[in-house]
N, C-alpha and C. Protein backbone atom coordinates (compact mmCIF):
# COMPACT_ATOMS: atom_id res chain seq x y z
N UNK A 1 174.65 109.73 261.64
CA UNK A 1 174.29 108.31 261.73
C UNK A 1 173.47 107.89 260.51
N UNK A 2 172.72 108.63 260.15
CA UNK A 2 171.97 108.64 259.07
C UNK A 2 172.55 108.44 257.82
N UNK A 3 173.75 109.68 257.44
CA UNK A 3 174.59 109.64 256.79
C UNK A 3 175.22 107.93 256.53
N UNK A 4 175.54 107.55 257.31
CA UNK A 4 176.41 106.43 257.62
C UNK A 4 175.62 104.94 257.09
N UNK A 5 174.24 105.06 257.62
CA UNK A 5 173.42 103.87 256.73
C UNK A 5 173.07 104.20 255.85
N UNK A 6 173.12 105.25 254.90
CA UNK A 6 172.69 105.47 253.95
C UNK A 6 174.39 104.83 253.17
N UNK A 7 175.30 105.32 253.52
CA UNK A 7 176.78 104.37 252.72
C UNK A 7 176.79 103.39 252.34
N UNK A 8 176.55 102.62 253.58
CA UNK A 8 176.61 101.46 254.31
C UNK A 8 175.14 100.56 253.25
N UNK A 9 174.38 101.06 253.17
CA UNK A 9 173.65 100.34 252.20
C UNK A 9 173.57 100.46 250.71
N UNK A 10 174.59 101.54 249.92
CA UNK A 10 174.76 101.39 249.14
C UNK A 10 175.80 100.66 248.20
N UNK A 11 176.93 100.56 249.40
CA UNK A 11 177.83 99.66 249.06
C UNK A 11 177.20 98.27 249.20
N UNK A 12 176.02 97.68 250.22
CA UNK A 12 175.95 96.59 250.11
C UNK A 12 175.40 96.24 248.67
N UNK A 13 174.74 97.16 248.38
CA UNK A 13 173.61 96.89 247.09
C UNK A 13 174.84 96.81 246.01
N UNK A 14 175.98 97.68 245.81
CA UNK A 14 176.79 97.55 244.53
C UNK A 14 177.52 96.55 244.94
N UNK A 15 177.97 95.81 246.19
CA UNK A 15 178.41 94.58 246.09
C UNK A 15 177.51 93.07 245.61
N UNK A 16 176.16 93.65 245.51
CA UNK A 16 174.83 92.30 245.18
C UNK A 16 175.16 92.60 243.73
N UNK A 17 175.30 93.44 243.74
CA UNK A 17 174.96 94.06 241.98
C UNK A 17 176.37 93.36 241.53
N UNK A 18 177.70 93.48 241.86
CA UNK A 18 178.56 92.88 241.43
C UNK A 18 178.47 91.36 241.10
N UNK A 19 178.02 90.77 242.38
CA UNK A 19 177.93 89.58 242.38
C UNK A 19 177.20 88.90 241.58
N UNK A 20 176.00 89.58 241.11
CA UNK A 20 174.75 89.17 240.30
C UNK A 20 175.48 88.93 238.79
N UNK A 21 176.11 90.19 238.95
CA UNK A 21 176.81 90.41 237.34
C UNK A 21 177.89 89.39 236.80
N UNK A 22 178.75 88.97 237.97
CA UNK A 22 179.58 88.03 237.75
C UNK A 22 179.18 86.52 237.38
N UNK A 23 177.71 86.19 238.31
CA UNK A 23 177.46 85.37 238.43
C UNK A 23 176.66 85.15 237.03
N UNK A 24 175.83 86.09 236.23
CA UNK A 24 175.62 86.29 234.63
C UNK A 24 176.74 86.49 233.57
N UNK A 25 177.57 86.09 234.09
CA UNK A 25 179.26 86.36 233.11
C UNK A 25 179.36 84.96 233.20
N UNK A 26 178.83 83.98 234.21
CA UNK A 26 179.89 82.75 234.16
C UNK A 26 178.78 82.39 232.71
N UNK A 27 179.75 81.22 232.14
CA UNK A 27 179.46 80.31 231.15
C UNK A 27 178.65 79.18 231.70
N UNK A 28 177.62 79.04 230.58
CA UNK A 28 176.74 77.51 231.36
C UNK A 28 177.54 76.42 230.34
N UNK A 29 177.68 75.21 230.79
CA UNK A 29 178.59 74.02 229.33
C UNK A 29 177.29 73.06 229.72
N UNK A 30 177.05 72.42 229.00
CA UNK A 30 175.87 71.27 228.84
C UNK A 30 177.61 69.73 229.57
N UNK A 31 177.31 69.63 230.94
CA UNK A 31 178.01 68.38 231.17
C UNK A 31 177.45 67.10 230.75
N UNK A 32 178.01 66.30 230.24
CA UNK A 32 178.01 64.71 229.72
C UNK A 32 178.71 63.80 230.73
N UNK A 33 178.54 62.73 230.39
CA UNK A 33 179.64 61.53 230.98
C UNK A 33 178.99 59.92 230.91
N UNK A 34 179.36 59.39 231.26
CA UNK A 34 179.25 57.95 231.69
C UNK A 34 180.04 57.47 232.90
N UNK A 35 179.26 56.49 233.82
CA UNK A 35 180.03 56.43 235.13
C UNK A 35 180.02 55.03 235.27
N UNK A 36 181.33 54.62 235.65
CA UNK A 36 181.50 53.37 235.69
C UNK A 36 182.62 52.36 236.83
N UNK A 37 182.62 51.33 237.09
CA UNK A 37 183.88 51.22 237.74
C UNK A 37 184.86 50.30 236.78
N UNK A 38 185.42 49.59 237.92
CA UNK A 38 186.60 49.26 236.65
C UNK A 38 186.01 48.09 236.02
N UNK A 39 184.64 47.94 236.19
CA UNK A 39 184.00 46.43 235.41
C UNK A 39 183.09 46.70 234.89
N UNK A 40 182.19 47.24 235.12
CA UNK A 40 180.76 47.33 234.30
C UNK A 40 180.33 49.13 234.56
N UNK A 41 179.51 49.36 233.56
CA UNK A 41 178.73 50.63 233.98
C UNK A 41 177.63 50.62 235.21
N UNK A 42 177.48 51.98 235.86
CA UNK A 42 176.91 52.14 237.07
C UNK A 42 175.43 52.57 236.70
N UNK A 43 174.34 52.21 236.95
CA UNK A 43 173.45 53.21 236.79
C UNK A 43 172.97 53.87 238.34
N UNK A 44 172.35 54.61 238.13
CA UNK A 44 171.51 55.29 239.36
C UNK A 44 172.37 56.05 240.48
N UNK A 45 173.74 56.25 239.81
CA UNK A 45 174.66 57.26 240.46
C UNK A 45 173.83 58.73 240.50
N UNK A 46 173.96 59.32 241.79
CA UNK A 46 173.62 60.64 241.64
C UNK A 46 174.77 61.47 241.64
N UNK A 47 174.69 62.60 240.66
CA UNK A 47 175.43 63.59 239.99
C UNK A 47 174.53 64.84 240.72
N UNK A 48 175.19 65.69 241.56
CA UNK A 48 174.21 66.44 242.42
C UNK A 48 175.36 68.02 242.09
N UNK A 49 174.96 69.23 242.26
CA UNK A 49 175.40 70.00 241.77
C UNK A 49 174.55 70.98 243.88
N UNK A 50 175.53 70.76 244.67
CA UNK A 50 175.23 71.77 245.86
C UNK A 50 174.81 73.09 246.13
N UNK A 51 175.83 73.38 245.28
CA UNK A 51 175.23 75.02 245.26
C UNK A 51 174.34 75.24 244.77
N UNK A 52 173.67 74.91 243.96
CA UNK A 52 172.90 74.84 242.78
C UNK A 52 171.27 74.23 243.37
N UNK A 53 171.88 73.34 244.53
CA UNK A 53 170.23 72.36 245.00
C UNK A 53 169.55 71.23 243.83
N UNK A 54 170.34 71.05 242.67
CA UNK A 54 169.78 70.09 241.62
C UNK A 54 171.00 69.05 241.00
N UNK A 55 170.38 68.00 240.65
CA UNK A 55 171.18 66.86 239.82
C UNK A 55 169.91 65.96 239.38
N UNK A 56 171.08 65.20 238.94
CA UNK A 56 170.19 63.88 238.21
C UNK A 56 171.43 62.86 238.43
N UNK A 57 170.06 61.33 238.34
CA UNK A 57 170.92 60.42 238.08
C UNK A 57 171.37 59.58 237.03
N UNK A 58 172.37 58.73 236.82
CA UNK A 58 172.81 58.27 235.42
C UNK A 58 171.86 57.19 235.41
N UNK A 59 171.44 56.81 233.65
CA UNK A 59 170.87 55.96 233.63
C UNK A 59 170.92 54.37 233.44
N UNK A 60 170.57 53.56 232.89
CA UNK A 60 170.73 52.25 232.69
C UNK A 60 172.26 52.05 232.32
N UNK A 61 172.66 52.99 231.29
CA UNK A 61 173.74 52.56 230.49
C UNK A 61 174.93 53.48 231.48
N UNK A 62 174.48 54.27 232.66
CA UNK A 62 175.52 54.97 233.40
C UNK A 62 175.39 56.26 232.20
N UNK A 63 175.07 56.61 231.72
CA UNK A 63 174.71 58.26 231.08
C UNK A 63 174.36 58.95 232.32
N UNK A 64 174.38 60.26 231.86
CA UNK A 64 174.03 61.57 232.39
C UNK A 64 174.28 62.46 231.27
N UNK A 65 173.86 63.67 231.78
CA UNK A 65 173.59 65.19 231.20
C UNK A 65 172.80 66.28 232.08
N UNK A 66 173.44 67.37 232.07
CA UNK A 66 172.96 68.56 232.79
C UNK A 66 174.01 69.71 232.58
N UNK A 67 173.29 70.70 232.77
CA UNK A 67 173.86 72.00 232.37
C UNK A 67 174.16 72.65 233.53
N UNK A 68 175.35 73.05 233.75
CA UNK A 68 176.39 73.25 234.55
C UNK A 68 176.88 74.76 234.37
N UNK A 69 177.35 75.62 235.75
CA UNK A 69 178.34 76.80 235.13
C UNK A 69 179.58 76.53 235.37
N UNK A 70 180.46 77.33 234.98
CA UNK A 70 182.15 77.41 234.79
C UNK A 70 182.38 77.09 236.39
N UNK A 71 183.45 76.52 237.02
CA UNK A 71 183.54 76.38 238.65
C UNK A 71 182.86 75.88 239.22
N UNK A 72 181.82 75.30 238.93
CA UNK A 72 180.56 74.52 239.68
C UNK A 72 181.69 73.01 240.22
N UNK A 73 180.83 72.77 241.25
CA UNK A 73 181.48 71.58 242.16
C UNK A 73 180.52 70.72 242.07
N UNK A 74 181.01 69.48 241.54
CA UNK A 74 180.10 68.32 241.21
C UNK A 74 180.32 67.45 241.87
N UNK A 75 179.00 66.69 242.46
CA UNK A 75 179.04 65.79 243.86
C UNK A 75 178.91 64.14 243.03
N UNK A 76 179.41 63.10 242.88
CA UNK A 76 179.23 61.87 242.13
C UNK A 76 179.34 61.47 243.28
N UNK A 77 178.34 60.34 243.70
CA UNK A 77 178.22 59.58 244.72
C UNK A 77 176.95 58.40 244.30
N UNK A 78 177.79 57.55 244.91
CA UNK A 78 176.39 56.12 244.92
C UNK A 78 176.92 54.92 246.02
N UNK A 79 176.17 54.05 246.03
CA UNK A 79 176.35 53.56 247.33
C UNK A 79 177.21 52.33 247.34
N UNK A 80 178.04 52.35 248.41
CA UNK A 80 179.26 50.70 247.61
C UNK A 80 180.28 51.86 247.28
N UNK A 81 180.45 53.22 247.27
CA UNK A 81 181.62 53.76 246.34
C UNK A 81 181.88 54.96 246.92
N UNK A 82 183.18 55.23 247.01
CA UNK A 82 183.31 56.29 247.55
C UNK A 82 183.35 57.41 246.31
N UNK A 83 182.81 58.52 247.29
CA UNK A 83 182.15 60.26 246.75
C UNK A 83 183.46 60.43 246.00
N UNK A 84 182.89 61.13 244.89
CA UNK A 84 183.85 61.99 243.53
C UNK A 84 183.70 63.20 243.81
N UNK A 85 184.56 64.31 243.77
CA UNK A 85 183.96 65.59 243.41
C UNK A 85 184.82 65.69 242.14
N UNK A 86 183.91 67.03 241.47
CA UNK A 86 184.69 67.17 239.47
C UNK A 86 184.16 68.98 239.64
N UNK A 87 185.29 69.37 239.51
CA UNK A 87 185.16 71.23 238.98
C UNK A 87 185.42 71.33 237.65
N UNK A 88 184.14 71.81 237.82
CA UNK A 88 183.87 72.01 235.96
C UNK A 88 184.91 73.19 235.61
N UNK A 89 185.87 73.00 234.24
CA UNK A 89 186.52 73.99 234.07
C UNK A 89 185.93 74.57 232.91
N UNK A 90 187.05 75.82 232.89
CA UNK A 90 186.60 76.63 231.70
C UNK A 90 186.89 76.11 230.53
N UNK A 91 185.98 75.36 229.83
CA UNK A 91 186.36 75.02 228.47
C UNK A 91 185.61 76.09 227.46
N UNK A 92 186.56 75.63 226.22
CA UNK A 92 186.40 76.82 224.89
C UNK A 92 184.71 76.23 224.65
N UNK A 93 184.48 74.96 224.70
CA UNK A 93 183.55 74.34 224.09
C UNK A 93 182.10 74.49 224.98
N UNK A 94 181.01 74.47 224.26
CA UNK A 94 179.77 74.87 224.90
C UNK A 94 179.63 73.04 225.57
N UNK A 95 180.02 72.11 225.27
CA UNK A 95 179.65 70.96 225.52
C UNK A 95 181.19 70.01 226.36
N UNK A 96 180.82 69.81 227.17
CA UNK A 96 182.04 68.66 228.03
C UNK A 96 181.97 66.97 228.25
N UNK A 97 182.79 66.18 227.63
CA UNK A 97 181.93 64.78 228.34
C UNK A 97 183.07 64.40 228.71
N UNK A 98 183.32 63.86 230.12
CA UNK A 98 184.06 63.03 230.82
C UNK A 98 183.29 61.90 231.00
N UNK A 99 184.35 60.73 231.52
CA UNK A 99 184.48 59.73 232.06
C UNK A 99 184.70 59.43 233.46
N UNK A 100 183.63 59.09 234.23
CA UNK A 100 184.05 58.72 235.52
C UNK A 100 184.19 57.38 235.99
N UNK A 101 185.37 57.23 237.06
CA UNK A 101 185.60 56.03 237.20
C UNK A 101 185.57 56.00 238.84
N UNK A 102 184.39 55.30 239.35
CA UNK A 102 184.42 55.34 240.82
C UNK A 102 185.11 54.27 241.51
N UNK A 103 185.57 54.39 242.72
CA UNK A 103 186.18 52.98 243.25
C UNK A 103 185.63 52.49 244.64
N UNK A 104 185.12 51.26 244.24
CA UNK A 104 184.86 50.79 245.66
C UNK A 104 185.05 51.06 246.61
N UNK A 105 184.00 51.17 248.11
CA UNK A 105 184.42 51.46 248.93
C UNK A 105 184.09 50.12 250.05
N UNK A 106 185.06 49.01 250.33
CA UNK A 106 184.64 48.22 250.51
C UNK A 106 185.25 48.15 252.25
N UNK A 107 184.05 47.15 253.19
CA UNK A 107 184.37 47.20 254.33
C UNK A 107 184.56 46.29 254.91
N UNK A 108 185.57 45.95 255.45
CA UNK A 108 185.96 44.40 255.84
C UNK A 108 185.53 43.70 257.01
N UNK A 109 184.69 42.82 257.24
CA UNK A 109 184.49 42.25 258.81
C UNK A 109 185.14 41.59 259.20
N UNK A 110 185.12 41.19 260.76
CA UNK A 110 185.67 40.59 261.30
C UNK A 110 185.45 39.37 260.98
N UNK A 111 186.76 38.23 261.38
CA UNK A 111 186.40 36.86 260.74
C UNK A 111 185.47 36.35 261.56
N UNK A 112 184.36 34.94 260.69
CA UNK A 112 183.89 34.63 262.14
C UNK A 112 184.67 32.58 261.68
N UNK A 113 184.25 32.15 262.77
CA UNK A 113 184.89 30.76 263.14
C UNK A 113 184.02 30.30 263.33
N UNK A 114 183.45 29.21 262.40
CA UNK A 114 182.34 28.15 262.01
C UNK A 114 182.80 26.87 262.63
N UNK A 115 182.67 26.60 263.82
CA UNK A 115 183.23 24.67 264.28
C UNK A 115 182.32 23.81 264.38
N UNK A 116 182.49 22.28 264.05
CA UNK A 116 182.03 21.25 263.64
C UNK A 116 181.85 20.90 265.22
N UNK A 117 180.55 20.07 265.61
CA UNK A 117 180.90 18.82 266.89
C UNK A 117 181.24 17.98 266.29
N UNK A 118 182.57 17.11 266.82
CA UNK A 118 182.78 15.91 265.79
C UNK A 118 181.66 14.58 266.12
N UNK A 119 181.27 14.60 267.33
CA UNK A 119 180.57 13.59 267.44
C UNK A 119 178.72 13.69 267.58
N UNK A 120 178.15 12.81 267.44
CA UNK A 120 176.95 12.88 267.68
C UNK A 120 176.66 13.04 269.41
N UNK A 121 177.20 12.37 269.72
CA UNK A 121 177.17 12.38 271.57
C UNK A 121 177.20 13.83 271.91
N UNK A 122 178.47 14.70 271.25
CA UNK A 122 178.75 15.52 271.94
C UNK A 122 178.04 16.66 271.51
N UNK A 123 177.16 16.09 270.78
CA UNK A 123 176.10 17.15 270.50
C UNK A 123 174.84 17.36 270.99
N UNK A 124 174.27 15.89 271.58
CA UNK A 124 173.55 16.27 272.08
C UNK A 124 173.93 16.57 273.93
N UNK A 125 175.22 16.80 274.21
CA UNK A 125 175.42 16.57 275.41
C UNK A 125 175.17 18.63 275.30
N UNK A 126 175.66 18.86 274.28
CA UNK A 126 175.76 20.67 274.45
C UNK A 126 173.96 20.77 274.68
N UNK A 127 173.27 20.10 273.70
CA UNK A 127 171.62 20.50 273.32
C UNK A 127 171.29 20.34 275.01
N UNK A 128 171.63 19.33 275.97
CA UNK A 128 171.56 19.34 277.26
C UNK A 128 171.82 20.04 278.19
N UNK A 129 172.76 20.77 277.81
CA UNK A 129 173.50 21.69 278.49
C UNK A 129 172.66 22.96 278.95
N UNK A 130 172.65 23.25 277.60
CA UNK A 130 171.77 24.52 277.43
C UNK A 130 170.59 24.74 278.53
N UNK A 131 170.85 25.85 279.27
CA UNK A 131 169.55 26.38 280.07
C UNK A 131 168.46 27.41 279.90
N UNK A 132 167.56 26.48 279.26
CA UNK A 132 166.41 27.25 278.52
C UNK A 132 165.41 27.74 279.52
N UNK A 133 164.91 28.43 279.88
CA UNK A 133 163.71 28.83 280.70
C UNK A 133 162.40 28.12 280.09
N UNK A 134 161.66 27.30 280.20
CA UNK A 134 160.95 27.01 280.10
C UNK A 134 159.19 27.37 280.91
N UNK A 135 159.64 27.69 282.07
CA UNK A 135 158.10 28.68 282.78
C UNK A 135 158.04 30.03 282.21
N UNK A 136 157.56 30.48 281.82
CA UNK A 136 156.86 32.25 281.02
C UNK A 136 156.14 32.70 282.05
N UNK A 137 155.97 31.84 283.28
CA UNK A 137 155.41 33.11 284.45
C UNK A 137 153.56 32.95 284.04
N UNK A 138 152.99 32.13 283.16
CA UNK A 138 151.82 31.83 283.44
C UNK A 138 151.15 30.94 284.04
N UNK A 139 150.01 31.37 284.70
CA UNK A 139 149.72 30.61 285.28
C UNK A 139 148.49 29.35 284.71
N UNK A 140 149.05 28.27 285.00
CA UNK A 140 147.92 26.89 283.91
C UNK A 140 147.02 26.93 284.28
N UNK A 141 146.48 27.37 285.66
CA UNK A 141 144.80 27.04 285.93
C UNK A 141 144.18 27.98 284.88
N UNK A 142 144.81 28.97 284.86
CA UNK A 142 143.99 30.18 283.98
C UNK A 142 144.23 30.05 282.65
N UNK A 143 144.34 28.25 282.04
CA UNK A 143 144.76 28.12 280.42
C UNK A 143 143.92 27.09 280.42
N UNK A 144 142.46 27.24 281.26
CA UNK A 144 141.71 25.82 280.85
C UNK A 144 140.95 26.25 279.54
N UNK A 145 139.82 25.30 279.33
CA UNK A 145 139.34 25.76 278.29
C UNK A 145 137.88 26.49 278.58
N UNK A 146 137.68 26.05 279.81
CA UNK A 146 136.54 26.81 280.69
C UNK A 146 136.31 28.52 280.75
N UNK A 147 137.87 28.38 281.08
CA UNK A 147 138.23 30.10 281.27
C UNK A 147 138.14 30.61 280.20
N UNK A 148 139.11 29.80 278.90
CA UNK A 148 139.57 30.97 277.67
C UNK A 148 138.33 31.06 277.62
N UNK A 149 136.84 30.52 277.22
CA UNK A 149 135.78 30.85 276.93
C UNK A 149 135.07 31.57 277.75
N UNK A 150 134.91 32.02 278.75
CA UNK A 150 134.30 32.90 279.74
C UNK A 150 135.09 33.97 279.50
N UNK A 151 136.44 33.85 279.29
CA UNK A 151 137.16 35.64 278.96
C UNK A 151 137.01 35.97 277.30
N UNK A 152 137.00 35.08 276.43
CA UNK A 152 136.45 35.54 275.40
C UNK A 152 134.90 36.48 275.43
N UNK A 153 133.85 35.61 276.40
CA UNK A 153 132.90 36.33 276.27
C UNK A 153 132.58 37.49 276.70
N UNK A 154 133.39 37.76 277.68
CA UNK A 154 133.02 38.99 278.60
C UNK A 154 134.18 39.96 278.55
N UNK A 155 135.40 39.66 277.71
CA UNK A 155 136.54 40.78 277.66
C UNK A 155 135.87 41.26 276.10
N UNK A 156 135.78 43.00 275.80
CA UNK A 156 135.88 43.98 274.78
C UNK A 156 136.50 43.52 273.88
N UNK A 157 136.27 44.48 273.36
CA UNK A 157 136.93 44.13 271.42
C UNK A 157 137.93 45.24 271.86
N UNK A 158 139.04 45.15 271.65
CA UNK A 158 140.17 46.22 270.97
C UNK A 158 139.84 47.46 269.36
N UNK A 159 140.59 48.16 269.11
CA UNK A 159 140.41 48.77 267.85
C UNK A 159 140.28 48.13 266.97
N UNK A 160 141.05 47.19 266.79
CA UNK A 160 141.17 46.04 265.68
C UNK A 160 139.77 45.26 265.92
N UNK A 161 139.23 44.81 266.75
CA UNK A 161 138.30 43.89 266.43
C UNK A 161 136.80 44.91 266.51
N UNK A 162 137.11 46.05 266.84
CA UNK A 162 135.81 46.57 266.72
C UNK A 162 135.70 47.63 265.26
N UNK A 163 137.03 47.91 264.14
CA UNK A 163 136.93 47.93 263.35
C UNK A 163 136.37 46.87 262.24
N UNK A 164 137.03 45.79 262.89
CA UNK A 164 136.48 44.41 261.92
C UNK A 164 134.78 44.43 262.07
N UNK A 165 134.36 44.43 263.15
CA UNK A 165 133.13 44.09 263.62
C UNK A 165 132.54 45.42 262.55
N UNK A 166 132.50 46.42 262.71
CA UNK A 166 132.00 47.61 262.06
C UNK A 166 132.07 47.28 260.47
N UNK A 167 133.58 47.14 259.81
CA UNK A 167 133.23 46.72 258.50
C UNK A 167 132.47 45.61 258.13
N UNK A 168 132.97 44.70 258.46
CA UNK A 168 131.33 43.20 258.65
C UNK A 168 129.82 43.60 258.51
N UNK A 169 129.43 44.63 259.46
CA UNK A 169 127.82 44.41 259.34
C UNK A 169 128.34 46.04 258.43
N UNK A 170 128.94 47.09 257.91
CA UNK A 170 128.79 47.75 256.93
C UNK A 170 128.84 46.57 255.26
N UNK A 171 129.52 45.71 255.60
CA UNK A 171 129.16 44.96 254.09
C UNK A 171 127.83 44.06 254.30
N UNK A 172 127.61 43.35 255.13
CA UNK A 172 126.36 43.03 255.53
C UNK A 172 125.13 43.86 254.65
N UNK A 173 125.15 45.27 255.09
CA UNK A 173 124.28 45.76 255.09
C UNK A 173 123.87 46.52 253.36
N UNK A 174 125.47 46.66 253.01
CA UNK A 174 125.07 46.71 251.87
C UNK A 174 124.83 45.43 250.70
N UNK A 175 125.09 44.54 251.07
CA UNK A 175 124.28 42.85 250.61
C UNK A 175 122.99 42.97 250.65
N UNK A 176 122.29 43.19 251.60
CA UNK A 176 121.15 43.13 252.28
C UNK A 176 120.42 44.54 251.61
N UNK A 177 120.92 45.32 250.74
CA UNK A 177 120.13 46.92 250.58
C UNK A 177 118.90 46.44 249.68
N UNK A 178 119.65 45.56 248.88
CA UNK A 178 118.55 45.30 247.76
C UNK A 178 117.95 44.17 247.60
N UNK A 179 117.80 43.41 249.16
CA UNK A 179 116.72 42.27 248.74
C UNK A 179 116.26 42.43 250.17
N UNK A 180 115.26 41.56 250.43
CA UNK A 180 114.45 40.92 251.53
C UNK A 180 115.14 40.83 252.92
N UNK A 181 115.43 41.43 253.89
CA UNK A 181 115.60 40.98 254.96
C UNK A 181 114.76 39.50 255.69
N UNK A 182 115.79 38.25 255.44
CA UNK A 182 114.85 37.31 255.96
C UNK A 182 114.62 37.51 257.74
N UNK A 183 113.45 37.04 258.31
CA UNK A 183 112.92 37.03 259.72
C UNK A 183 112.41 35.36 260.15
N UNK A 184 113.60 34.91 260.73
CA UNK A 184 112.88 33.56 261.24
C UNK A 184 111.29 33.35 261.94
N UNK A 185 110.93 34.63 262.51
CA UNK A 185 109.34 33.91 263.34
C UNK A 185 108.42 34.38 261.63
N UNK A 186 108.90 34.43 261.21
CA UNK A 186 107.69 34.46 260.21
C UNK A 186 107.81 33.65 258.71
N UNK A 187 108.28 32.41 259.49
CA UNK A 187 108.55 31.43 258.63
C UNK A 187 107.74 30.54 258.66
N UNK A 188 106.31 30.01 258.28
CA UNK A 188 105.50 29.87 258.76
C UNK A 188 105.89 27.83 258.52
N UNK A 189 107.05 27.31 258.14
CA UNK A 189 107.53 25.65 257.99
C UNK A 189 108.09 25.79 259.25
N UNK A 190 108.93 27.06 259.68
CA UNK A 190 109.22 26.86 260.90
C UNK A 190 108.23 26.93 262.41
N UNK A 191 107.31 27.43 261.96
CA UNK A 191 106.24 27.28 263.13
C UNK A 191 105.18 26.10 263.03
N UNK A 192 105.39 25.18 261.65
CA UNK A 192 104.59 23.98 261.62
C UNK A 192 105.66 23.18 262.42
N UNK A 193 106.89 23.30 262.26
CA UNK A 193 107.30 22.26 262.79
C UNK A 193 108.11 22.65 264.71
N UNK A 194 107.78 23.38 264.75
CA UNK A 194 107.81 23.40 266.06
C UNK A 194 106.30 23.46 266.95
N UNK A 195 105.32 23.43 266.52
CA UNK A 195 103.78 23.00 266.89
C UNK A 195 103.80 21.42 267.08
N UNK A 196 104.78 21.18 265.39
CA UNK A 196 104.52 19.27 266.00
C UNK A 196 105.74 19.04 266.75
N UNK A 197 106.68 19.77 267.38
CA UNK A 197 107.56 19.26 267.98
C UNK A 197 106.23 19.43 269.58
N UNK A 198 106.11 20.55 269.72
CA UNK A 198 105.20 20.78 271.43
C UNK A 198 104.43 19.40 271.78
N UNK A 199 103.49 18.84 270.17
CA UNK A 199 102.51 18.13 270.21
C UNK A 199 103.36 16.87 270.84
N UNK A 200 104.36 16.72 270.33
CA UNK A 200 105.17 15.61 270.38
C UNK A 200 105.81 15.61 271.88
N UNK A 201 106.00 16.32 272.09
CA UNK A 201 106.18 16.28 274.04
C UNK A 201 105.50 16.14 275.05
N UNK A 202 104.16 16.60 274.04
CA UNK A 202 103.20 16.60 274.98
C UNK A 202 102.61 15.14 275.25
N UNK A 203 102.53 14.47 274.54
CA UNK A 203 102.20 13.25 274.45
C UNK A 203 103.26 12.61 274.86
């Protein structure tokens, strides 16, 4: 048994070893191109290389460049267009530039049918027609102005308003670091004139 994984793992290793070797035999070609359709150049096509896990995209003018091996499967895709694939062949030359030409991939909707009312009458006879719900299920006593103000005062702040509240007196406070905290009872115009207001009632 022993015997047997000891085989068994040396063939796997001279089959890695093959593979490694082959895969250092292929040729790298520096790929080129420009991508375009049948009217203008494309930019921002991605040129993606799968096996590989890397690409780039073409630029303003629809350029590209990237270095590629012999047999590599090249993914051209952008959006509006249907997917290219390109197998890089064996060329004599260290450098390749093709031309790609993508073609729309366009999707047709259904028609729609735009109709006129011919008359004014019969337009507002449809606006009549129409059955709008108009009750929302609230109730009006509880939309005086009595109430909203009694539930303002006594319903909580949410996250939102007790974040607000928190940043408020944090800027507050840094306003306030470097001067005077004012104190109304020790305003001493405000205690002249509420002495002559007392005097003034009193009489």
């Amino acid at each position: 048994m022993r015997g047997f994984l000891t085989v068994l793992v040396i063939f796997t290793l001279m089959g890695w070893t093959n593979e490694v070797f082959s895969q250092n035999q292929r040729r790298i070609i520096q790929l080129s191109g420009v991508v375009s359709d049948s009217v203008q150049v494309l930019p921002g096509v991605h040129i993606y290389i799968p096996r590989a896990g890397r690409g780039v995209p073409s630029n303003a003018s629809g350029f590209f460049s990237l270095p590629v091996f012999v047999g590599d499967s090249v993914v051209i895709s952008s959006v509006g267009y249907h997917r290219m694939h390109y197998i890089v062949p064996d060329s004599p030359r260290d450098m390749l530039t093709i031309l790609v030409e993508l073609t729309p991939d366009i999707t047709f909707l259904k028609d729609v049918m735009i109709t006129a009312i011919p008359t004014e009458e019969l337009f507002k006879e449809a606006v009549l027609a129409l059955n709008i719900p108009f009750d929302n299920g609230v109730d009006q006593k509880a939309m005086n102005a009595e109430m909203l103000a009694l539930m303002s005062r006594i319903t909580p702040l949410d996250g939102r308003g007790n974040y607000r509240y928190y940043i408020d007196q944090w800027s507050n406070s840094a306003g306030d670091k470097f001067r005077p905290i004012y104190n109304p009872f020790l305003d001493p115009l405000k205690w002249a004139r509420f002495i002559r207001d007392l005097k003034r009632k009193k009489k």
